[in-house]
Protein backbone atom coordinates (compact mmCIF):
# COMPACT_ATOMS: atom_id res chain seq x y z
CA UNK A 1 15.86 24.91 -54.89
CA UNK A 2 16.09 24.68 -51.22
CA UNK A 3 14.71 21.43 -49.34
CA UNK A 4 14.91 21.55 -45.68
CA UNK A 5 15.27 18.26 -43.75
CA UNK A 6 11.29 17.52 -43.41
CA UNK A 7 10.26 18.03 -46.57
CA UNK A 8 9.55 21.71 -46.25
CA UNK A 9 10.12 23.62 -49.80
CA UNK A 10 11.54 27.19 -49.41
CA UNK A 11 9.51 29.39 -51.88
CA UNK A 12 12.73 31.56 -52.58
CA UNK A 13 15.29 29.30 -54.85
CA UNK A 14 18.96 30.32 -54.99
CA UNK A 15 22.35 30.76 -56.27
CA UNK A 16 24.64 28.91 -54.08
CA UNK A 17 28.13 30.51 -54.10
CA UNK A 18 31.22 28.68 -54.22
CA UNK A 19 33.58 27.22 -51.79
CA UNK A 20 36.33 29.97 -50.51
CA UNK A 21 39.93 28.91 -51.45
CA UNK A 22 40.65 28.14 -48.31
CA UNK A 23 37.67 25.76 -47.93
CA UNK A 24 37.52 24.33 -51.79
CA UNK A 25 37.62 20.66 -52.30
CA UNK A 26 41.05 19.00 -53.46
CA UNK A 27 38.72 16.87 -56.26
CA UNK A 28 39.02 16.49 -59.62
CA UNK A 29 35.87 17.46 -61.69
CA UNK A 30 35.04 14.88 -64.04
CA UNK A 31 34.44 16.82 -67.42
CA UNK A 32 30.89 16.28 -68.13
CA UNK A 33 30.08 18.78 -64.93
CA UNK A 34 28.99 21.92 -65.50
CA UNK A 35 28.86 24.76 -63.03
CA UNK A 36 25.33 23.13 -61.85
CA UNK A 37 27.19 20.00 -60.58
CA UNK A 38 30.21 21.33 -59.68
CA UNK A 39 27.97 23.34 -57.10
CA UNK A 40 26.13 20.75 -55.87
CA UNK A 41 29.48 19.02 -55.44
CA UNK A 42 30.28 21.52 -53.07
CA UNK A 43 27.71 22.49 -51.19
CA UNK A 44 27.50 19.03 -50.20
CA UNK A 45 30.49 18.82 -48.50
CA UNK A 46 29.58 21.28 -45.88
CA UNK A 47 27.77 20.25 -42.27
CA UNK A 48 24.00 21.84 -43.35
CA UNK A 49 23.72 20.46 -46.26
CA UNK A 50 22.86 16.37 -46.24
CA UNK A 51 22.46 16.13 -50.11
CA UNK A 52 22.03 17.60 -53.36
CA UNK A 53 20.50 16.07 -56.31
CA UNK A 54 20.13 17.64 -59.71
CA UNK A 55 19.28 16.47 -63.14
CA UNK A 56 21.03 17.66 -66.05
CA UNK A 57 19.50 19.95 -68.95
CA UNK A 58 21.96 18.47 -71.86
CA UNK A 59 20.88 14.56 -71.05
CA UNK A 60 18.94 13.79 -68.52
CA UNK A 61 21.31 12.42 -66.18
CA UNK A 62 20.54 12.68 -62.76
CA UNK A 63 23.15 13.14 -60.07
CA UNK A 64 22.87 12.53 -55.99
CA UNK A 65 25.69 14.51 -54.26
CA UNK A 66 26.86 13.71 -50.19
CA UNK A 67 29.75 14.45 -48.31
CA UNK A 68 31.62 15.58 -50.83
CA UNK A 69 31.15 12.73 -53.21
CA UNK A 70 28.31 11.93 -56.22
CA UNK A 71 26.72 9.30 -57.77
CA UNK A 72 25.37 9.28 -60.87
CA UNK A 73 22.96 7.48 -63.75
CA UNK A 74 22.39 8.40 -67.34
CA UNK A 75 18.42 8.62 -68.72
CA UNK A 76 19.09 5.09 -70.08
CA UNK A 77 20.61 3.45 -66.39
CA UNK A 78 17.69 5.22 -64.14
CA UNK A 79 15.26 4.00 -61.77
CA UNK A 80 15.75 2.41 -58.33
CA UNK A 81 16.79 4.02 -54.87
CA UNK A 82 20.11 5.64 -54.71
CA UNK A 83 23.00 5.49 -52.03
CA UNK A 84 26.01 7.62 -51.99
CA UNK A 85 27.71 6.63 -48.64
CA UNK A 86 27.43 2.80 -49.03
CA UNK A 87 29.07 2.80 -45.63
CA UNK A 88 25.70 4.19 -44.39
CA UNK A 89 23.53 1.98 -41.67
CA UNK A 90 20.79 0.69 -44.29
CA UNK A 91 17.30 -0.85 -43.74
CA UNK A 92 14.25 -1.43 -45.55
CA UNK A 93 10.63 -0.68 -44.73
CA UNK A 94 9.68 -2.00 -41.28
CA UNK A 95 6.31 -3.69 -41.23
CA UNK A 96 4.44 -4.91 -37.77
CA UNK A 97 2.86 -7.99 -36.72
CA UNK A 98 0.22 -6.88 -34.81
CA UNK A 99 -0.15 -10.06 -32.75
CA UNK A 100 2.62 -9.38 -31.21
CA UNK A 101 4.01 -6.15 -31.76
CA UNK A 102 7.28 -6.70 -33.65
CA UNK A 103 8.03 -5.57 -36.74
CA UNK A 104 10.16 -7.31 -39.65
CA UNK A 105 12.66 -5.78 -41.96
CA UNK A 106 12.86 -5.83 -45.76
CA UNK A 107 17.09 -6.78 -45.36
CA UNK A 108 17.32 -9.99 -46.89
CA UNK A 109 13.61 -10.77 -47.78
CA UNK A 110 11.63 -11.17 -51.03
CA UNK A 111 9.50 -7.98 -50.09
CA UNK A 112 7.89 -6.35 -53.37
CA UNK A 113 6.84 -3.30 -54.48
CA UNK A 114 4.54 -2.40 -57.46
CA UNK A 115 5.42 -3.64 -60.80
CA UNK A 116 6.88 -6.97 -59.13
CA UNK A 117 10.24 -4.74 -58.32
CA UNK A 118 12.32 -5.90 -55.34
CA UNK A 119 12.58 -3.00 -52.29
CA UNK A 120 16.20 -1.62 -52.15
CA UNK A 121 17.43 -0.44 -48.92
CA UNK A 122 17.02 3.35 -47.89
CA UNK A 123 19.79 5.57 -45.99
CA UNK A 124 18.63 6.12 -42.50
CA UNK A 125 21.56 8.90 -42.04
CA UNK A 126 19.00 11.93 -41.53
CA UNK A 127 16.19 10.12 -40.84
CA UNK A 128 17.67 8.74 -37.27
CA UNK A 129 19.12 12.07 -36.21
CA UNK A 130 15.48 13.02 -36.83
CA UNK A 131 14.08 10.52 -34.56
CA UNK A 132 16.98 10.69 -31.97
CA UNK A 133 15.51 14.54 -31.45
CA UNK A 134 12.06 13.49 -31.26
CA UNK A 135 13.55 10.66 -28.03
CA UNK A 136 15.57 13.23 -26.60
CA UNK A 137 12.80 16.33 -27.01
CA UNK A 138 10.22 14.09 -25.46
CA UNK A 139 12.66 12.74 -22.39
CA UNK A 140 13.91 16.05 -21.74
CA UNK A 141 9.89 17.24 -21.36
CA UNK A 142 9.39 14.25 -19.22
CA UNK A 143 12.03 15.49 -17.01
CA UNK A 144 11.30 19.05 -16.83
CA UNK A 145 7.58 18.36 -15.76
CA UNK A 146 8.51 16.17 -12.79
CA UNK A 147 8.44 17.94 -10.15
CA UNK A 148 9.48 15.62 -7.06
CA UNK A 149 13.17 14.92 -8.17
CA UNK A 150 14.26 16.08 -4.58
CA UNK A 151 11.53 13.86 -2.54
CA UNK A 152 13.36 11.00 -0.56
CA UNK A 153 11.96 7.65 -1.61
CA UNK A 154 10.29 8.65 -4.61
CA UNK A 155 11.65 7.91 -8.24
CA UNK A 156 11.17 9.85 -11.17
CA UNK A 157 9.83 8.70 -14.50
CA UNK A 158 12.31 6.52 -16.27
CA UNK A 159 13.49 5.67 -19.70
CA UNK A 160 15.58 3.45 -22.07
CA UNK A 161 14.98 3.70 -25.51
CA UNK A 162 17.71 1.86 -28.40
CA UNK A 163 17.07 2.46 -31.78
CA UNK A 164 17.76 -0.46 -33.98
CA UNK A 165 18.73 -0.70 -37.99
CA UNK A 166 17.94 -4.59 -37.86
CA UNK A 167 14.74 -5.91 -36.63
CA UNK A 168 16.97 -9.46 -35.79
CA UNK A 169 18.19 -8.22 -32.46
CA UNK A 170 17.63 -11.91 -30.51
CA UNK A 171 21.45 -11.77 -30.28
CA UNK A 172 21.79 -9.43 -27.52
CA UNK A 173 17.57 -8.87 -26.00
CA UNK A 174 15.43 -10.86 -24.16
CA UNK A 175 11.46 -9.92 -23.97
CA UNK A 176 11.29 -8.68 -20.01
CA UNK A 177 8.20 -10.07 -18.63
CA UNK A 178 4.24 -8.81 -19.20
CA UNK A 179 6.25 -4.93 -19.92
CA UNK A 180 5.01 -3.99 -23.51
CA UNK A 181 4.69 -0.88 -25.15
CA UNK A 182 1.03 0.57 -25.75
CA UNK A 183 1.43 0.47 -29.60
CA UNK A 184 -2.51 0.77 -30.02
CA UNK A 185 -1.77 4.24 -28.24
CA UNK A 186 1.46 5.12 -30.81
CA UNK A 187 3.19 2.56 -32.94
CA UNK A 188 5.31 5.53 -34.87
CA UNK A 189 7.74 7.52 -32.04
CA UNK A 190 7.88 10.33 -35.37
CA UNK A 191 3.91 10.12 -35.63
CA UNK A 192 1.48 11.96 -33.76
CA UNK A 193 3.91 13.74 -30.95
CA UNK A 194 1.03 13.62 -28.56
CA UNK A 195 -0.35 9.73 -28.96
CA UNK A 196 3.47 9.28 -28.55
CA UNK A 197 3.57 11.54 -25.15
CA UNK A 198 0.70 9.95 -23.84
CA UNK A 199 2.69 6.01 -24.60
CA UNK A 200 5.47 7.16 -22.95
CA UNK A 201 4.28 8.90 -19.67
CA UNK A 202 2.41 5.65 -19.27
CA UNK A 203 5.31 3.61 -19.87
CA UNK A 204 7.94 5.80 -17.67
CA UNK A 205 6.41 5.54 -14.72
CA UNK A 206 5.00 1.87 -14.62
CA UNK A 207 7.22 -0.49 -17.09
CA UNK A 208 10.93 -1.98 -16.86
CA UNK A 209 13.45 -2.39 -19.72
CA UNK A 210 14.28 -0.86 -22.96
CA UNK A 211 12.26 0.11 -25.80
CA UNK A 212 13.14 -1.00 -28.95
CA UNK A 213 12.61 1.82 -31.80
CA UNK A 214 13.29 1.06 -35.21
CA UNK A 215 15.22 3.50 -37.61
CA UNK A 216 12.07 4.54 -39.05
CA UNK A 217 9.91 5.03 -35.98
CA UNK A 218 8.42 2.11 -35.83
CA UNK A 219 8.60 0.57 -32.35
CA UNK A 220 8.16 -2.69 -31.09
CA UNK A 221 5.62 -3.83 -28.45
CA UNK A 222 7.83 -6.25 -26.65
CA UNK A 223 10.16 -4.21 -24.27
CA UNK A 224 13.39 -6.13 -23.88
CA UNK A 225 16.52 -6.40 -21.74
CA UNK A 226 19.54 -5.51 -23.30
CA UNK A 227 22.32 -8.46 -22.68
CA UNK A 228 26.08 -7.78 -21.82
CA UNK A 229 28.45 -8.18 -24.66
CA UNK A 230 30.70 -11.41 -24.22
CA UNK A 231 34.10 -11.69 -24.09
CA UNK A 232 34.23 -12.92 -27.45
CA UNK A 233 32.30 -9.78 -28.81
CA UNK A 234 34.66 -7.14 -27.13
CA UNK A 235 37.42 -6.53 -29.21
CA UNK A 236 40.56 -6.61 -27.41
CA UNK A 237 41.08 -2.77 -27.52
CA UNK A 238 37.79 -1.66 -26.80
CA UNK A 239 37.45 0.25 -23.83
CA UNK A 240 33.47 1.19 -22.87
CA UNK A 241 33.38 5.16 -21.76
CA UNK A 242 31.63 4.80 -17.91
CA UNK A 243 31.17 7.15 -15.39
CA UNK A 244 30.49 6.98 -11.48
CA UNK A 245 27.33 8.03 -12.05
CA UNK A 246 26.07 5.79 -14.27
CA UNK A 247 23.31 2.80 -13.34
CA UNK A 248 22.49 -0.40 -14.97
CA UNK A 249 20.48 1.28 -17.52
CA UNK A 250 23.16 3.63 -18.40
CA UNK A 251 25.91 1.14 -18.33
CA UNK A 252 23.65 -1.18 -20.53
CA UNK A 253 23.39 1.97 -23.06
CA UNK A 254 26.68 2.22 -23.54
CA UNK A 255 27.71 -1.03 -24.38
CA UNK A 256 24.60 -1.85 -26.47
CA UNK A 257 25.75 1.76 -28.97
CA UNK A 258 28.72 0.10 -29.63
CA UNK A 259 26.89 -2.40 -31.77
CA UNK A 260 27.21 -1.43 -35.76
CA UNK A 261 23.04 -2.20 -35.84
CA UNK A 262 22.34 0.37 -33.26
CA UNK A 263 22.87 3.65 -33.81
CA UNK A 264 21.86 5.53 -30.89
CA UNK A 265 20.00 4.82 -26.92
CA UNK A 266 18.54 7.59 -25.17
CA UNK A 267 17.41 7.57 -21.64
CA UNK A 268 16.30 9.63 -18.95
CA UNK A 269 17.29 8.50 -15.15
CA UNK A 270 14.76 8.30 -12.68
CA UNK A 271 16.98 9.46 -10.07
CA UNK A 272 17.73 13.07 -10.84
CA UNK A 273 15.70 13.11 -14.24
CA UNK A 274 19.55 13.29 -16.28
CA UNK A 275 18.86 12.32 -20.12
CA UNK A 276 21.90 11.06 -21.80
CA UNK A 277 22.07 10.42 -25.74
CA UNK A 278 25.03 7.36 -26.47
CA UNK A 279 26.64 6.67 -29.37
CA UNK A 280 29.41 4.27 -30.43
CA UNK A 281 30.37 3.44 -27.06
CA UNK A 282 30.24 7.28 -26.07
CA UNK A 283 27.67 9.12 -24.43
CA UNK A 284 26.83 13.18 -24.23
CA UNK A 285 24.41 13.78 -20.75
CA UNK A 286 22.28 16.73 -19.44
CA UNK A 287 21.33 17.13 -15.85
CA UNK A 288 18.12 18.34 -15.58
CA UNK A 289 19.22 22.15 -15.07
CA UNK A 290 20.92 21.94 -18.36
CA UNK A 291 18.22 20.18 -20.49
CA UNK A 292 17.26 22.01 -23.99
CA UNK A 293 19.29 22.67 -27.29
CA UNK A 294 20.72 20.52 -29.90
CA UNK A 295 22.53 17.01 -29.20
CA UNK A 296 25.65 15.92 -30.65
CA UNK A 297 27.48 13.09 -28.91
CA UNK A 298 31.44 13.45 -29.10
């Protein structure tokens, strides 16, 4: 059974075929997989496919596969949330106060669920490449509908958004001023796309700072400026990838995606309407003329 990425079912189910020799896995198979897993094992290790779960006919014993790997429970050890990569960026369910627009995480708090059961931590893998499209798709529109990039003295609509695994981000932000985010407008970036157009063609053109966007969507109302990284926080080998034409904003970007809790920044310069997509200290950028397409930052 086929699952795309957004919950879409494909009505056709299939036989996936097996890894050519040349591609096959150097694993050994433990002996209680049958074909079934042994499949799922594979398929799993290959770019377009981000899991594969199955549950066995012989004893009920359900199986999540990713990257190559598996993890598995017999009937009598199930229930709970399952993680393959436990190297994965993990958070629980963001909630908002709506005094003041920030949001909490589960991490580390007594936060239960029905039947008294604590909330485990989620992966966030697939989920923040789907919200990472959703800044970038919206940014890149933004910049295409502008039309007085080439005016002297006038500047484009700008934006700076980090998305954040941990709701605790006092160690390197500071709230910047009266400029909030219209969260009555959109709370959820991966919502309604066009109560989340409408927040951010207000905010482009007449806030300062970077918007905070949790791994599930959820962003906060306070808009914040990002802090430089001490001397103490670089390690002594890190080198930050700049370029000449980089701002404040971009330079900001890049040393803020170098931080284990932030996954990804996005933002689109008000000078010549670039949007640039930073990751682990590295960034991927599109003038305008080249805007559209997938994003993958190297």
């Amino acid at each position: 059974m086929v699952v795309a990425a957004d919950g879409t079912l494909q009505e056709q189910m299939v036989r996936v075929r097996s890894l050519s020799n040349r591609d096959r896995l150097d694993v050994d198979y433990p002996d209680w997989m049958s074909a079934k897993h042994m499949s799922a094992l594979e398929a799993s290790s290959t770019d377009e496919v981000l899991a594969a779960v199955t549950l066995s006919e012989e004893n009920g014993r359900v199986t999540v596969f990713e990257d190559g790997s598996y993890q598995d429970s017999e009937r009598t050890d199930l229930g709970g949330r399952w993680r393959v990569d436990h190297s994965d960026v993990v958070v629980g369910e963001s909630r908002r106060d709506d005094t003041d627009g920030l949001v909490t995480s589960g991490v580390g708090d007594d936060s239960v669920v029905a039947g008294g059961a604590t909330e485990e931590p989620v992966t966030t893998h697939a989920q923040t490449d789907r919200l990472v499209d959703r800044l970038v798709g919206v940014a890149e529109s933004l910049s295409m509908s502008f039309g007085r990039w080439d005016e002297q003295y006038v500047s484009g609509p700008s934006l700076y958004f980090v998305v954040v695994a941990d709701a605790n981000y006092d160690d390197y932000a500071d709230p910047l001023g009266k400029n909030r985010w219209p969260t009555d407008t959109c709370g959820v970036a991966t919502d309604d796309i066009e109560s989340f157009v409408t927040a951010v063609e207000e905010v482009a053109f007449s806030c300062d700072g970077a918007v905070v966007v949790m791994v599930d969507g959820t962003i906060q109302g306070r808009m914040v400026r990002i802090r430089s990284p001490s001397a103490t926080e670089i390690e002594q080998d890190e080198e930050f990838d700049y370029a000449d034409w980089m701002g404040t904003k971009h330079l900001s970007a890049v040393e803020v995606s170098t931080r284990p809790e932030v996954p990804r920044a996005v933002t689109l310069s008000e000078e010549d309407g670039r949007v640039t997509v930073f990751q682990d200290g590295s960034y991927e950028d599109r003038t305008r003329e080249e805007l559209g397409g997938r994003w993958r930052v190297q």
